[in-house]
Protein backbone atom coordinates (compact mmCIF):
# COMPACT_ATOMS: atom_id res chain seq x y z
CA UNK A 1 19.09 -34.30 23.76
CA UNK A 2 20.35 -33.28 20.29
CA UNK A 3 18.74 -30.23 18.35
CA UNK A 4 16.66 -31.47 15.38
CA UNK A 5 18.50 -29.96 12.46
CA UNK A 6 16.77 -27.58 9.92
CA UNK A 7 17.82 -27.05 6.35
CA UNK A 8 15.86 -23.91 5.09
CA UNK A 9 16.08 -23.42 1.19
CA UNK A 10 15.24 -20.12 0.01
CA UNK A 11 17.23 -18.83 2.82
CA UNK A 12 18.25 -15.25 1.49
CA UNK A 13 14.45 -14.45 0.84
CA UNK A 14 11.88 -12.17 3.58
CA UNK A 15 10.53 -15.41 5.54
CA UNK A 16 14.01 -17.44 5.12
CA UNK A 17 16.01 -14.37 7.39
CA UNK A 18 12.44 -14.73 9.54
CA UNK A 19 13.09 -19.00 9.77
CA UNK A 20 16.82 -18.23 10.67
CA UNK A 21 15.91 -16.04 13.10
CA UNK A 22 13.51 -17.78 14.67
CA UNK A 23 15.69 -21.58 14.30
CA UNK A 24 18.56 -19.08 16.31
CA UNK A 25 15.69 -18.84 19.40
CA UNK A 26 14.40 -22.63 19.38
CA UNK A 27 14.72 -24.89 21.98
CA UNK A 28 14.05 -27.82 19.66
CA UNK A 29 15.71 -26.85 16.54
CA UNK A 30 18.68 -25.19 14.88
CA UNK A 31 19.99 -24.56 11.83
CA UNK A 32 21.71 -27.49 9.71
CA UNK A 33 22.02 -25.46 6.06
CA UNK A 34 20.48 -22.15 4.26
CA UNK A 35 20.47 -22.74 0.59
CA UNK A 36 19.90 -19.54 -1.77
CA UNK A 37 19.38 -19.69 -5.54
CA UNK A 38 22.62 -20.23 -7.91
CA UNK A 39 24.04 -16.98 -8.61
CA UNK A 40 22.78 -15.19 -5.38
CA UNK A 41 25.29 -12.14 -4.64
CA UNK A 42 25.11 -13.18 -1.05
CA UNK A 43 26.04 -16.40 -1.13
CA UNK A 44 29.22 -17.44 1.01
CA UNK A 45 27.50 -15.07 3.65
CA UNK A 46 27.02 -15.96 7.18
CA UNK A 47 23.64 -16.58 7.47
CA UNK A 48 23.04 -14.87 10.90
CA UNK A 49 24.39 -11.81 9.51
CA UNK A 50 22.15 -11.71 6.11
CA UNK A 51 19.31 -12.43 8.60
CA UNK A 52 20.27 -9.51 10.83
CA UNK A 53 21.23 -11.75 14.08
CA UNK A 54 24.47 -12.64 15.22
CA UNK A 55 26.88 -15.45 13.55
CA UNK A 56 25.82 -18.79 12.89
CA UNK A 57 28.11 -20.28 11.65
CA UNK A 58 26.56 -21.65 8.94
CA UNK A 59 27.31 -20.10 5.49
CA UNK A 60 24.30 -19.30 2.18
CA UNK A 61 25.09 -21.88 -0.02
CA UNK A 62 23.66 -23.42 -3.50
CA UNK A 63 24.53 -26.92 -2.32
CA UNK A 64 21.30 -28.44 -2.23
CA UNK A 65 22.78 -32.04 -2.14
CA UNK A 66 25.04 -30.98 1.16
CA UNK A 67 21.87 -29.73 2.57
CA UNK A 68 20.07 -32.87 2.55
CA UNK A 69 23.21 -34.47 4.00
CA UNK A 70 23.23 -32.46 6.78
CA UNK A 71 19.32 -31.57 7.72
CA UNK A 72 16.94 -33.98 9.22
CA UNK A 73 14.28 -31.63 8.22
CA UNK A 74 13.75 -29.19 5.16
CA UNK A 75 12.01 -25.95 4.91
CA UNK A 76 11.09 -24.56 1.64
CA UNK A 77 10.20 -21.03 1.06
CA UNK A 78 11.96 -20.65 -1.97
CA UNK A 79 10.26 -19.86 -5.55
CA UNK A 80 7.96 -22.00 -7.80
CA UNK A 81 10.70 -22.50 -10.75
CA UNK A 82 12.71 -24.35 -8.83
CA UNK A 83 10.20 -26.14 -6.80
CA UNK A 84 10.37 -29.59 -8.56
CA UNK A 85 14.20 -30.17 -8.41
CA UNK A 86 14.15 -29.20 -4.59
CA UNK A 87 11.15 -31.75 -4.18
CA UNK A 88 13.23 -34.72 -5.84
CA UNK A 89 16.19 -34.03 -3.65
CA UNK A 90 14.23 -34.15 -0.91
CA UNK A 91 12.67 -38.00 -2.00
CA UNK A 92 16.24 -38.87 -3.20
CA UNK A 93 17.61 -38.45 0.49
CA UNK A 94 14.52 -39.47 2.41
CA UNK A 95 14.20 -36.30 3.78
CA UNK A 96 10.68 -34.54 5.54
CA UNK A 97 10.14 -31.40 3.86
CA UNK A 98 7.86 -28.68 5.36
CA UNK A 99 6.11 -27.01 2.30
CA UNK A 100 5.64 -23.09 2.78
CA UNK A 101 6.52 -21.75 -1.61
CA UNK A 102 3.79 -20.18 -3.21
CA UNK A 103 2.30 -19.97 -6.71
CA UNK A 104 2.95 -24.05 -6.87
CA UNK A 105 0.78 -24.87 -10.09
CA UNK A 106 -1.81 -28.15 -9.92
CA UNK A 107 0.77 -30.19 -11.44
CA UNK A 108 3.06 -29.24 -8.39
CA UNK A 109 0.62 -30.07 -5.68
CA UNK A 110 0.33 -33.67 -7.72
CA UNK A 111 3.75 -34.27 -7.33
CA UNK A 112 3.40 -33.37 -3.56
CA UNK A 113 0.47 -36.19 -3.46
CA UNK A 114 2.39 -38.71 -4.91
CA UNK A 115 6.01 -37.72 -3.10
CA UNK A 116 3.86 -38.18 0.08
CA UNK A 117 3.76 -41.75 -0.31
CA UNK A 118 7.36 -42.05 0.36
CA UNK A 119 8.35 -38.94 3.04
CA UNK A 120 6.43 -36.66 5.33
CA UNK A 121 5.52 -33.80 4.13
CA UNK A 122 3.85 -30.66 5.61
CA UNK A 123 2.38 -28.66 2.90
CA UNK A 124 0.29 -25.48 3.84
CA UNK A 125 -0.30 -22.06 1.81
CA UNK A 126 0.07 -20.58 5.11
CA UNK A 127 1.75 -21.36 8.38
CA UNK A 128 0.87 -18.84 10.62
CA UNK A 129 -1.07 -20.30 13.92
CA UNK A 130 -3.86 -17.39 13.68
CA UNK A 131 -4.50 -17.79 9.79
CA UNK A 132 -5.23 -21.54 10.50
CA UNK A 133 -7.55 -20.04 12.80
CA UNK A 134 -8.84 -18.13 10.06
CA UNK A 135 -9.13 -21.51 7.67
CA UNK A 136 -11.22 -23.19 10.43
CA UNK A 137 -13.42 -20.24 11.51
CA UNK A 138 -14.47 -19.72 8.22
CA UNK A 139 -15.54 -23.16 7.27
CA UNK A 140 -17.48 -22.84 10.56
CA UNK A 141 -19.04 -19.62 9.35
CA UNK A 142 -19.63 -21.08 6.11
CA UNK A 143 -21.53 -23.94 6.55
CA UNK A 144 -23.59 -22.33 9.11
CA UNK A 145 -24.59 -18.99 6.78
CA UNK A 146 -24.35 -20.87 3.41
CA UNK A 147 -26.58 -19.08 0.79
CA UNK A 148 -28.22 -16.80 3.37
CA UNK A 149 -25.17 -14.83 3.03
CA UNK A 150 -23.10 -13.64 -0.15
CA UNK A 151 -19.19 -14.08 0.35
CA UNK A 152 -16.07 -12.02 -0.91
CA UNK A 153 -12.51 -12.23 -0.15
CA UNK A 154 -10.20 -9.59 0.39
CA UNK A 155 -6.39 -10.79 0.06
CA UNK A 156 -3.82 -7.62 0.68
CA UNK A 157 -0.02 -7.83 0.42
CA UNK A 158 3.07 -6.24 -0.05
CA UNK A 159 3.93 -4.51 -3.36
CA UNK A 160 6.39 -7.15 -3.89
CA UNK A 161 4.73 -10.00 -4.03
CA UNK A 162 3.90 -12.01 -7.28
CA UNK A 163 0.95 -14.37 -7.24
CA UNK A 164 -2.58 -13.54 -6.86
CA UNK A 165 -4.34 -13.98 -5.17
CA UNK A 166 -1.87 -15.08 -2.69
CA UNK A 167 -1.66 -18.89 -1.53
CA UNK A 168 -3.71 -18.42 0.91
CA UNK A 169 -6.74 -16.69 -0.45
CA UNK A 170 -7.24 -19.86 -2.59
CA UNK A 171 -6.98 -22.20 0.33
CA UNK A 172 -9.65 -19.85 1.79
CA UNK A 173 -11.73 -20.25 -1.29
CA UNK A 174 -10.97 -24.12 -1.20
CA UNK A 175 -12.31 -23.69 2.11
CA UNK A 176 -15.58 -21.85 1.08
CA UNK A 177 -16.05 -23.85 -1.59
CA UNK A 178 -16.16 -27.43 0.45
CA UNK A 179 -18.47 -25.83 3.37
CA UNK A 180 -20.77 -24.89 0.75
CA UNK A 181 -20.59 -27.92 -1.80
CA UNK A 182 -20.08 -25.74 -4.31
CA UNK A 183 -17.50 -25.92 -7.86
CA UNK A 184 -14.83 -23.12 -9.35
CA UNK A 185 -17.80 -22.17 -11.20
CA UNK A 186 -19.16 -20.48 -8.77
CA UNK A 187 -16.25 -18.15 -8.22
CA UNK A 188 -15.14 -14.97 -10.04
CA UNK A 189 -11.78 -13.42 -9.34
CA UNK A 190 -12.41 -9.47 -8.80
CA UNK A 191 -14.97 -7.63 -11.37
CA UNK A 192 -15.33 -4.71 -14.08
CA UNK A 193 -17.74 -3.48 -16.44
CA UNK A 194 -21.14 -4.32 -16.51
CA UNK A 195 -22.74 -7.48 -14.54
CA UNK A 196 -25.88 -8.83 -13.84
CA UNK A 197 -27.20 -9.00 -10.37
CA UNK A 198 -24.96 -11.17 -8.43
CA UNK A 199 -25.84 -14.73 -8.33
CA UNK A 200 -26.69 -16.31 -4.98
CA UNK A 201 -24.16 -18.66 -4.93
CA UNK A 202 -21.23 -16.47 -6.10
CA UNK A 203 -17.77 -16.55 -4.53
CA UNK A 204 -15.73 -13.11 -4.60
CA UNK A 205 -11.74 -12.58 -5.17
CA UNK A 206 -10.13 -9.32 -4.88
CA UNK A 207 -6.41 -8.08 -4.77
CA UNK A 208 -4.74 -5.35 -3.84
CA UNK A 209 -0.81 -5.16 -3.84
CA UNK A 210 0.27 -2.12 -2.13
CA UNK A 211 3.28 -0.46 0.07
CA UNK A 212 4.66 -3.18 2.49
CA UNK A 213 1.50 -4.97 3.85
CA UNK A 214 2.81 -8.19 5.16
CA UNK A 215 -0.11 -9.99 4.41
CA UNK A 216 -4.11 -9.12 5.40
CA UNK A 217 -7.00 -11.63 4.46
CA UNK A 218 -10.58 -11.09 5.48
CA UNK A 219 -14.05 -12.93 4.54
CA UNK A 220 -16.83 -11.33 4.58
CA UNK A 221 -20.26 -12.64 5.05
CA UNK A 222 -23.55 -10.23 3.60
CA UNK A 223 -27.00 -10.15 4.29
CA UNK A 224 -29.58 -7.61 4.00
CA UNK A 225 -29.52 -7.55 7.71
CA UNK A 226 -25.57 -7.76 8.96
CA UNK A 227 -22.33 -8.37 7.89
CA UNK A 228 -19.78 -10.58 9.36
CA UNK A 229 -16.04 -10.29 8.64
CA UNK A 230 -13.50 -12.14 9.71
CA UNK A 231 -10.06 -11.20 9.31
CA UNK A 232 -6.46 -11.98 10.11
CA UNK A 233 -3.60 -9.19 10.04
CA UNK A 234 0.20 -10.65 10.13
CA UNK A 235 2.00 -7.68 11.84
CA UNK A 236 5.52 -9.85 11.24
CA UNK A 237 6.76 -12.55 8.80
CA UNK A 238 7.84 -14.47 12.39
CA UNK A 239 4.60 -15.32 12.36
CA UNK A 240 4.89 -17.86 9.42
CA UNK A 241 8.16 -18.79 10.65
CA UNK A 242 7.26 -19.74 14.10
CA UNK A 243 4.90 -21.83 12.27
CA UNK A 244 7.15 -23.91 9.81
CA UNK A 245 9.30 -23.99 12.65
CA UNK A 246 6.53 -25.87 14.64
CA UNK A 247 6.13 -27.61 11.63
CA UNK A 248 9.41 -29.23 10.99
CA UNK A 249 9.84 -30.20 14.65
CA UNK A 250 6.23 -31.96 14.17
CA UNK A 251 7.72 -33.97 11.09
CA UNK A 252 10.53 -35.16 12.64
CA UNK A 253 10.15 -38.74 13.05
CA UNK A 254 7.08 -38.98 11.40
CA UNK A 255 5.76 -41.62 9.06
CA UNK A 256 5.40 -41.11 5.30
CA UNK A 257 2.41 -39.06 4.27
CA UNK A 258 0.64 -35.45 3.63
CA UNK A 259 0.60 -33.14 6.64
CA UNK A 260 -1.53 -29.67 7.21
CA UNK A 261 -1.00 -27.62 9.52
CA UNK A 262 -4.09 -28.65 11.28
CA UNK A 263 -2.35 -31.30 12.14
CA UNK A 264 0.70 -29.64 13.73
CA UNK A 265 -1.62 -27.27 16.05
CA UNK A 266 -3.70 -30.22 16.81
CA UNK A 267 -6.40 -28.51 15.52
């Protein structure tokens, strides 16, 4: 049988070298396209060699449109800005598109909703197997401790990286928030100066951005009595490619609609 073939768009980034290398490995998959952003110095690279494997074959390119032509599955890791136009290429050629870009704004995740209702599409703020672990051991935890228990997160990443919290700390938070029926109200995003005493149904942020951390989350559960944490350490950006590899082979012949990756590891 024939390869399902993978277009991955942001493919001169951190996790697009980690997709390529992991496409280069896959029994299922291979690579169709890598797309980088227009004016990337790299482009007309082989895309084995910016990823630090051997040849592909396939060359960085800005042709989004040739992409399409050429993938039966997209991967996005790209940036926000240019989120929408990659979205609408995607609809234009009937193409399922894994969702794995950050920072994506409420009017962003709309469009997702409503593209949906035409191609497959897995969207996740995180597609690492053991961080979905971390999503559903949480709401577990959650709903069992409730207000018994205060809650904080504790998202840590790479100096690099731009939005914060990070995608995932605000799916985790989504995730706290539903177990516990409560509202953004609830939630305050890191703290200074004076504060009264902490409200029983408050929801702690915090941030750090330091050295090259590729991305630590932990929740932590309080009581006068014990403390639960539970945490998730990526010690490699294959991780989340493994993932939205797993992910793209999942959408492949798929019917329209909105995907998690719940539904990918069957979870």
């Amino acid at each position: 049988m024939s390869k399902i073939k993978v277009g991955v768009i942001g493919a001169g980034g951190r996790m697009g070298k980690a997709i390529i290398q992991v496409l280069s490995l896959s029994k299922k998959s291979e690579l169709s396209a890598a797309i980088v952003r227009e004016g990337a110095i790299y482009a007309g690279f082989d895309s084995g060699n910016h990823a630090g494997i051997k040849e592909t074959g396939i060359l960085l390119s800005t042709d989004l449109q040739k992409a399409c032509e050429t993938s039966d599955v997209l991967i996005d890791f790209s940036t926000h800005t240019g989120f929408e136009s990659i979205l609408n290429s995607a609809l234009a050629n009937k193409k399922p598109l894994v969702i794995g870009t950050t920072g994506l704004t409420d009017s962003d995740k709309s469009l997702i909703q409503s593209a949906a209702n035409s191609i497959p599409i897995v969207f996740s703020p995180n597609m690492s197997v053991g961080v979905n672990l971390l999503f559903k051991l949480t709401e577990i935890a959650a709903k069992v401790l409730d207000e018994d228990f205060d809650v904080e997160v504790l998202d840590i990443h790479h100096r690099h990286k731009k939005d914060a919290p990070s995608g995932t700390a605000m799916y985790l938070k989504e995730v706290l928030l539903n177990a516990t029926k409560r509202s953004e109200n609830n939630v305050i995003y890191g703290r200074h100066g004076m504060y009264p005493e902490r409200d029983q149904k408050e929801i702690a942020m915090h941030t750090m951005r330091a050295g090259e951390v590729v991305g630590e989350h932990t929740v932590y559960f309080l009581s006068s009595e014990e403390r639960i944490e539970i945490t998730h350490k990526a010690q490699d950006r294959k991780t989340f490619a493994t993932g939205a590899v797993k992910a793209a082979e999942f959408l492949y012949g798929k019917s329209k609609g909105l995907y998690n990756m719940f539904d990918v590891l069957g979870i």
